[in-house]
Protein backbone atom coordinates (compact mmCIF):
# COMPACT_ATOMS: atom_id res chain seq x y z
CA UNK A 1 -8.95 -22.79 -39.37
CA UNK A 2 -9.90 -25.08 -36.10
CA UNK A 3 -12.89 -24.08 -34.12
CA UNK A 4 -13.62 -26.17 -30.88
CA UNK A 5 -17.24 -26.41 -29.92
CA UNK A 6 -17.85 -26.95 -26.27
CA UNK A 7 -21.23 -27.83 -24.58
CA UNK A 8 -21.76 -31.04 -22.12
CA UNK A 9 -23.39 -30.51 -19.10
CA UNK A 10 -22.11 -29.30 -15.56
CA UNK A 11 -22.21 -32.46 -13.60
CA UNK A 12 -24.89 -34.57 -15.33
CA UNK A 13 -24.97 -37.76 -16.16
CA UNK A 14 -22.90 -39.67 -18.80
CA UNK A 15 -25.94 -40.45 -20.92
CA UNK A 16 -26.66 -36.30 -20.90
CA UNK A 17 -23.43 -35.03 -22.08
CA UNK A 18 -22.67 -38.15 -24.48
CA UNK A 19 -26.47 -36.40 -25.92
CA UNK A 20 -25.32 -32.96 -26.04
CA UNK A 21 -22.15 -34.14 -27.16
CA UNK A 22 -23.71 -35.64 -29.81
CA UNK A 23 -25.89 -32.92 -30.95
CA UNK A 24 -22.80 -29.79 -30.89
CA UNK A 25 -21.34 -31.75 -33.26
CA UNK A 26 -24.00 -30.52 -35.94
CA UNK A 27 -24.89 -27.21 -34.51
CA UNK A 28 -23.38 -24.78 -36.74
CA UNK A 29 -21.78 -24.90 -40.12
CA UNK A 30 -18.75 -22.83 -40.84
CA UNK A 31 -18.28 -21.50 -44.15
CA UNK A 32 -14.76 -22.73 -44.25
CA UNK A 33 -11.91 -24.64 -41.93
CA UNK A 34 -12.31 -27.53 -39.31
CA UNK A 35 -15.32 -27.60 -37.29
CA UNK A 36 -14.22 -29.64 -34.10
CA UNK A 37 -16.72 -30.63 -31.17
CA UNK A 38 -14.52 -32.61 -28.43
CA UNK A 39 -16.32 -34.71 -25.24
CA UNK A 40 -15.52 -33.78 -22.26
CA UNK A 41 -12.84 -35.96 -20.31
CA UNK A 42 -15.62 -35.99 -17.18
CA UNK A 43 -18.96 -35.28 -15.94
CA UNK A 44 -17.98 -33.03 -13.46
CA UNK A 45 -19.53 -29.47 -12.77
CA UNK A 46 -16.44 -27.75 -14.07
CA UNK A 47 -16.05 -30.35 -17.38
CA UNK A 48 -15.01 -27.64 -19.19
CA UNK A 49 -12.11 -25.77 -17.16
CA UNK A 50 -10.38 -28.63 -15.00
CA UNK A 51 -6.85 -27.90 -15.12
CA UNK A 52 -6.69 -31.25 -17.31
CA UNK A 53 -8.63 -29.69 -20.30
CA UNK A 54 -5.80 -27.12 -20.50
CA UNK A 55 -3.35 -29.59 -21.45
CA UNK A 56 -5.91 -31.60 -23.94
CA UNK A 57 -6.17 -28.32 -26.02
CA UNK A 58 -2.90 -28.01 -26.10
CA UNK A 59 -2.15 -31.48 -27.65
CA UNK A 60 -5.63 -30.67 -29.71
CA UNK A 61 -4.40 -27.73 -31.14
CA UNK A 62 -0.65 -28.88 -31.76
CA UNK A 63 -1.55 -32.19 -33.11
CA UNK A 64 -4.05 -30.77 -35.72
CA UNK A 65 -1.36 -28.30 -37.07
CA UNK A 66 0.06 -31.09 -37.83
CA UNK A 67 -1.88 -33.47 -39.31
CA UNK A 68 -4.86 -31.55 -40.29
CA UNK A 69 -2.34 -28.23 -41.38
CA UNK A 70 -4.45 -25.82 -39.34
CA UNK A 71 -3.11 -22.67 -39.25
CA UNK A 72 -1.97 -22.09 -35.85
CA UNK A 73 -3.01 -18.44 -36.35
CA UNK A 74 -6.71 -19.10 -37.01
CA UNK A 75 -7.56 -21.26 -34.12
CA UNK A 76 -11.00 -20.47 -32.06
CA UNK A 77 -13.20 -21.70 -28.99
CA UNK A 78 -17.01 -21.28 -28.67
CA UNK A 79 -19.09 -22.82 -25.88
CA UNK A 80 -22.43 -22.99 -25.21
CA UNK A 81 -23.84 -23.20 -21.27
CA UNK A 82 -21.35 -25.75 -19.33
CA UNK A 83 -19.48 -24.98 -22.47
CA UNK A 84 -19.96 -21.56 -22.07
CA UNK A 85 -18.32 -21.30 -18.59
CA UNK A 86 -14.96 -23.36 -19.70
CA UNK A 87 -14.58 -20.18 -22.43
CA UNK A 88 -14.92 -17.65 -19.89
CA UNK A 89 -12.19 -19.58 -18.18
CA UNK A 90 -9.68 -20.88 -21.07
CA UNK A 91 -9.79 -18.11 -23.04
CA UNK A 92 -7.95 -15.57 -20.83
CA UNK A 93 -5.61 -18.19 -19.81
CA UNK A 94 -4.79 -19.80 -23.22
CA UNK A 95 -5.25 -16.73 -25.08
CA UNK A 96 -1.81 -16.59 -27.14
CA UNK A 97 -2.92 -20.14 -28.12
CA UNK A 98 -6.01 -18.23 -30.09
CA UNK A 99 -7.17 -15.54 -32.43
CA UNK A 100 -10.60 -15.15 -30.58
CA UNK A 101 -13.56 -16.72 -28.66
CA UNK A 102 -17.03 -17.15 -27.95
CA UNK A 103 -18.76 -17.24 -25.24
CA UNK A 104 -22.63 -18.19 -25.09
CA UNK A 105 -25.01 -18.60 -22.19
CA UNK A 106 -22.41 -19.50 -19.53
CA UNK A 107 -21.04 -18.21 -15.91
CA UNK A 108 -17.25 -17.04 -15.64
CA UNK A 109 -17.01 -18.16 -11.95
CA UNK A 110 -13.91 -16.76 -10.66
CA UNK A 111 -12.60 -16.14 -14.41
CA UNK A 112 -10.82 -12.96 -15.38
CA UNK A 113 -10.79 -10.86 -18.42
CA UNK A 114 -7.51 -9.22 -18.09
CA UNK A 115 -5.90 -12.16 -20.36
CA UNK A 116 -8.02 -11.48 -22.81
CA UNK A 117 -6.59 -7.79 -24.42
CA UNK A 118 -5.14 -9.68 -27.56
CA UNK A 119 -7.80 -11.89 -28.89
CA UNK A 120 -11.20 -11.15 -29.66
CA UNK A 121 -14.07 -11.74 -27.53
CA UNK A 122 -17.84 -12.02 -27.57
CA UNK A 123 -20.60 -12.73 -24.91
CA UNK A 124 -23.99 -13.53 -26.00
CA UNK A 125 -26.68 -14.74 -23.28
CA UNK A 126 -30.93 -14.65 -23.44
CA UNK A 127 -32.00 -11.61 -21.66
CA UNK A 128 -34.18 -14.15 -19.89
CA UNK A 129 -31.31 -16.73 -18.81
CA UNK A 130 -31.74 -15.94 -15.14
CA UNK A 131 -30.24 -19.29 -13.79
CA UNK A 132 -27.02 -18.46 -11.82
CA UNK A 133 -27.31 -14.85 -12.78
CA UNK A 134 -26.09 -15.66 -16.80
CA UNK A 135 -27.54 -12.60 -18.00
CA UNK A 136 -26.49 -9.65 -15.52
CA UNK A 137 -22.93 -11.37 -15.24
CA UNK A 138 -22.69 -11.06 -19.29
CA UNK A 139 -23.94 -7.69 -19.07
CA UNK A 140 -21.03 -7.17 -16.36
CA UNK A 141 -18.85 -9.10 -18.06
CA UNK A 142 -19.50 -6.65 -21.33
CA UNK A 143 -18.93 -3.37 -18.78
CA UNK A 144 -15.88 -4.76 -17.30
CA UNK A 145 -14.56 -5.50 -21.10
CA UNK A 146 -15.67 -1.85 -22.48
CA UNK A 147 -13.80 -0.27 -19.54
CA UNK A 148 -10.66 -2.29 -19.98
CA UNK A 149 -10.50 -1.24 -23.69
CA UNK A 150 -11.39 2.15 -22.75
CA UNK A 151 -8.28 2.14 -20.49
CA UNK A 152 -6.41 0.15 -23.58
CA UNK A 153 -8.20 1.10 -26.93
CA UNK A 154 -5.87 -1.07 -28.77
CA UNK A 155 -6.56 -4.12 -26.74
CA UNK A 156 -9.68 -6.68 -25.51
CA UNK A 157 -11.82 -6.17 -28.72
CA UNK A 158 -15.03 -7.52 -28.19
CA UNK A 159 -18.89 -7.50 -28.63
CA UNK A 160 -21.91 -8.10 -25.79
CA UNK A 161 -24.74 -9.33 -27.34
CA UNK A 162 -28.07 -10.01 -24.90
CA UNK A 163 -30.70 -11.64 -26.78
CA UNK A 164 -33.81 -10.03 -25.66
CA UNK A 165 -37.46 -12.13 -25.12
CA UNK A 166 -34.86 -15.58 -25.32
CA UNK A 167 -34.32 -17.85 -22.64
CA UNK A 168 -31.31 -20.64 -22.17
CA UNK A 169 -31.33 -21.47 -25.41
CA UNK A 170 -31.19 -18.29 -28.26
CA UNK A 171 -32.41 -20.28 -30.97
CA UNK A 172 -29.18 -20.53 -32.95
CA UNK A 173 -29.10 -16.50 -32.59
CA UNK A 174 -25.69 -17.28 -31.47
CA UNK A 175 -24.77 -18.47 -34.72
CA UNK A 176 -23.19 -14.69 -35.71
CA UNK A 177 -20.05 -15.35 -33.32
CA UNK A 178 -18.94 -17.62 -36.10
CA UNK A 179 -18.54 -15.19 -38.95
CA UNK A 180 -17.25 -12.64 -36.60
CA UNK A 181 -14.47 -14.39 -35.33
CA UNK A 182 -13.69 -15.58 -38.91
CA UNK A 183 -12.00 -12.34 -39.32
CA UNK A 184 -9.65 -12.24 -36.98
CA UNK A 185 -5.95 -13.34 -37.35
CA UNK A 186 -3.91 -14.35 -33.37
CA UNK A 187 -1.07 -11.74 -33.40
CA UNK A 188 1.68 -14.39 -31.52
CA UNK A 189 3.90 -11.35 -30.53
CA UNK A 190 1.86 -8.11 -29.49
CA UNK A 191 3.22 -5.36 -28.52
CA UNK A 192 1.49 -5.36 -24.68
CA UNK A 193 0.99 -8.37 -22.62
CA UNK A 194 -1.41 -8.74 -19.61
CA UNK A 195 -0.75 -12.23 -18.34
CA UNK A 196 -3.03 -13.17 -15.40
CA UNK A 197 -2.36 -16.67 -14.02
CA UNK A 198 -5.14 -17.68 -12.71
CA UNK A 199 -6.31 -21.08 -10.65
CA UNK A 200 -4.68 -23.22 -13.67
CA UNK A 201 -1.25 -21.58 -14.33
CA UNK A 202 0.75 -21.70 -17.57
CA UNK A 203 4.57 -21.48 -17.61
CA UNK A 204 3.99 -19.50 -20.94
CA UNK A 205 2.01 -16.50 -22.14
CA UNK A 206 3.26 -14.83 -25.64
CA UNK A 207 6.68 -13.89 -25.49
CA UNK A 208 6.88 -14.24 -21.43
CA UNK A 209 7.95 -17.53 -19.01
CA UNK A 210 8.52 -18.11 -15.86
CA UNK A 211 10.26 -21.12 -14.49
CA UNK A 212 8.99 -24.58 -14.38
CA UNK A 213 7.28 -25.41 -11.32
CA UNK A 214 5.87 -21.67 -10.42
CA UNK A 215 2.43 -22.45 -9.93
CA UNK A 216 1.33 -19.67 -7.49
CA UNK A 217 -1.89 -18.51 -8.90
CA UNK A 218 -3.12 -14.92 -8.85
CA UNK A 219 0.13 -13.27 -10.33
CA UNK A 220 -0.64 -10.45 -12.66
CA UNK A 221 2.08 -8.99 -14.89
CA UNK A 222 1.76 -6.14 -17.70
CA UNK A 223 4.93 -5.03 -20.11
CA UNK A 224 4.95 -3.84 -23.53
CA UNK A 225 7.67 -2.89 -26.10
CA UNK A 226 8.58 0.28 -27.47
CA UNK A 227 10.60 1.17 -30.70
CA UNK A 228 14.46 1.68 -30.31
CA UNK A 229 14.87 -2.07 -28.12
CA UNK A 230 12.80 -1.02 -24.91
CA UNK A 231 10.59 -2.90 -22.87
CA UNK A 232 8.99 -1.67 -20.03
CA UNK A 233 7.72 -3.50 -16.98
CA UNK A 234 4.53 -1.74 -16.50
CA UNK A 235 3.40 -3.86 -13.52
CA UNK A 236 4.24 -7.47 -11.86
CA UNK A 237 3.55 -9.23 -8.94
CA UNK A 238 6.60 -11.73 -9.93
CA UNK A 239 9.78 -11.24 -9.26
CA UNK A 240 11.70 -13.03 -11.47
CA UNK A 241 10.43 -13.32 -15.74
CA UNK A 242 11.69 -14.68 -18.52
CA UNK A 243 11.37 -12.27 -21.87
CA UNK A 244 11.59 -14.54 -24.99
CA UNK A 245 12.51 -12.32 -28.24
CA UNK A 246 13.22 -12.99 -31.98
CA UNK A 247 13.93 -10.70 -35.13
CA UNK A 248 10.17 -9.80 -35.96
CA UNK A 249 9.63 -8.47 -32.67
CA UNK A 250 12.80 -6.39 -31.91
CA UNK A 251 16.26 -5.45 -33.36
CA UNK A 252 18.45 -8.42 -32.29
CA UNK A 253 21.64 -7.03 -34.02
CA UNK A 254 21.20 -4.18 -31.16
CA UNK A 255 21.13 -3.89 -27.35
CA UNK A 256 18.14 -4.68 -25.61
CA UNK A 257 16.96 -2.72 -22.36
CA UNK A 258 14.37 -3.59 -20.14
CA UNK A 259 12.61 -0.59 -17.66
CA UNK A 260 10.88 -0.77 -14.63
CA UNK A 261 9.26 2.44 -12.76
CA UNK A 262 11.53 4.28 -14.38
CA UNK A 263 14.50 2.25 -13.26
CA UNK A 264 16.44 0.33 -16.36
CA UNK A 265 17.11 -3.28 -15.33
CA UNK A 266 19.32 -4.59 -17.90
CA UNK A 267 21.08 -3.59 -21.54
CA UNK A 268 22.87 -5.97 -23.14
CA UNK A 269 22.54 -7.42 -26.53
CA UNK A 270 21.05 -10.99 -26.49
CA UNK A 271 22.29 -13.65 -28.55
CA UNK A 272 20.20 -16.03 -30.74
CA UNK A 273 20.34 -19.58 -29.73
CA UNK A 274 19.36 -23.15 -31.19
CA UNK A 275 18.63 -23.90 -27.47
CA UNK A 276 16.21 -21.48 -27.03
CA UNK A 277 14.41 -21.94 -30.69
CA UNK A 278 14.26 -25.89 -30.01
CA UNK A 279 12.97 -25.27 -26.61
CA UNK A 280 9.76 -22.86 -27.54
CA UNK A 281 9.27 -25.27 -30.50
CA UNK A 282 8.98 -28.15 -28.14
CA UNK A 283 6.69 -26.69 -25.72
CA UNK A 284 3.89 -26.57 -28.21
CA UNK A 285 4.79 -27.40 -31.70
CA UNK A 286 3.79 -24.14 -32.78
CA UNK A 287 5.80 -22.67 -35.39
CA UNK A 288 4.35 -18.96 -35.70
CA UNK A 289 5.40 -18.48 -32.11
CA UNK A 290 8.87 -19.48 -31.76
CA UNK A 291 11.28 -17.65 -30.12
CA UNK A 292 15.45 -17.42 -30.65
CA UNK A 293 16.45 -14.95 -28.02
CA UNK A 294 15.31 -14.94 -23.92
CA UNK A 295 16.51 -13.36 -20.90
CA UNK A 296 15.91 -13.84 -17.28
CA UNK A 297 14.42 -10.26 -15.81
CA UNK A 298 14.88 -9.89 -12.19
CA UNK A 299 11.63 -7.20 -11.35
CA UNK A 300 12.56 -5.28 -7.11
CA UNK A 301 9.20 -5.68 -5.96
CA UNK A 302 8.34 -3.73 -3.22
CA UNK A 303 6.96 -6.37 -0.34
């Protein structure tokens, strides 16, 4: 199991996040797996979510499967303050990269949640962390979560946690994140995707693509699979996807069909490729998310 620790802080000094660097590195003690606490690349306000870090945990992640045989199923983030915002942000974005996340005594910014409906997540701020607003956005944050699994009860499991009487710092209170996300196993092909791309895009989110050099932020796009080969397109706001497939997911031997508002877009049986297996392979040398079978999905969005 990997579990990043993030901290630094938001545009101070070298000397200041080299010392908080320093001291995340011994802040908690798992009871098991790699305990990871990475510097920051810079020193700016947004250390944490530049659309750099992105592609360092990326190469983090892949490289320590590797070499360190993580298991690419177990991976988590936790952050603490400047730390805190870059979860709100990377976790929704990278989410089929994890099995859950942690967020403590940060601001989201212009983050959203919607990503977030197959990992877990957790919020914890001091009820008296008042600078930027920490404590009523968690407590938002929490409401926005509780209504989204309302809407989705097998999706965006997660806890809200505001530490009453404690300011910025919760005295280690924190610390119960760890054993909570402990328990929780990434599911690499769910059964319903939300993919938001947000000011960072990916070309990837679980088993759907879109083509290299679509970087148009804001795109939202929902689609689940049913039994019997169907996929519905519940929502997009792209109008052309790629649906990447293999034999755990679906029934390869048999047609696929693909439905949107009611209108079926394409059935046709899809052929397993080396192409295709090398290709999601190489994007992120993860093995328990490779894929053998895609398609190209063209979605008549109404402009």
């Amino acid at each position: 199991r990997q579990q990043p620790r993030l901290h630094d802080e938001a545009g101070a000094p070298k000397e200041v996040n080299d010392q908080q660097w320093e001291n995340q590195k011994r802040l908690y003690q798992p009871d098991e797996g790699i305990y990871l606490a990475p510097r920051a690349p810079t020193n700016t306000w947004n250390l944490w979510h530049e659309t750099h870090v992105d592609r360092f945990f990326d190469r983090l992640i892949e490289d320590l499967v590797v070499l360190e045989d993580v298991d690419p199923n177990r991976v988590y983030i936790l952050g603490y303050s400047a730390g805190g915002d870059g979860v709100y942000q990377l976790a929704p974005r990278m989410a089929d990269r994890l099995a859950a996340a942690s967020m403590m005594a940060g601001h989201p910014n212009d983050a959203s949640p919607l990503g977030l409906r197959n990992i877990a997540f957790s919020i914890q701020v001091g009820g008296n962390d008042g600078g930027y607003n920490r404590n009523k956005i968690a407590r938002e944050w929490g409401e926005k979560l509780d209504a989204l699994q309302k809407a989705d009860p097998d999706g965006y499991v997660h806890f809200t946690k505001v530490h009453e009487g404690k300011g910025h710092w919760m005295d280690r209170e924190d610390a119960i994140a760890v054993p909570w996300m402990a328990k929780v196993t990434r599911n690499p092909f769910p059964t319903r995707v939300v993919w938001y791309r947000s000011g960072t895009t990916h070309e990837r989110f679980y088993w759907l693509a879109v083509g290299s050099g679509n970087t148009q932020a804001g795109d939202v796009v929902a689609m689940y699979m049913k039994k019997k080969n169907a996929i519905t397109v519940e929502s997009s706001t792209l109008e052309r996807l790629t649906i990447r497939l293999n034999d755990t997911m679906l029934d390869l031997d048999q047609p696929v069909t693909v439905f949107f508002g009611g209108q079926q877009l394409l059935q046709r049986k899809l052929d397993r490729t080396i192409a295709v297996i090398a290709k999601t392979l190489a994007e992120r040398g993860d093995p328990a998310s490779v894929f053998s079978a895609a398609v190209a999905v063209a979605v008549p969005i109404q402009k």
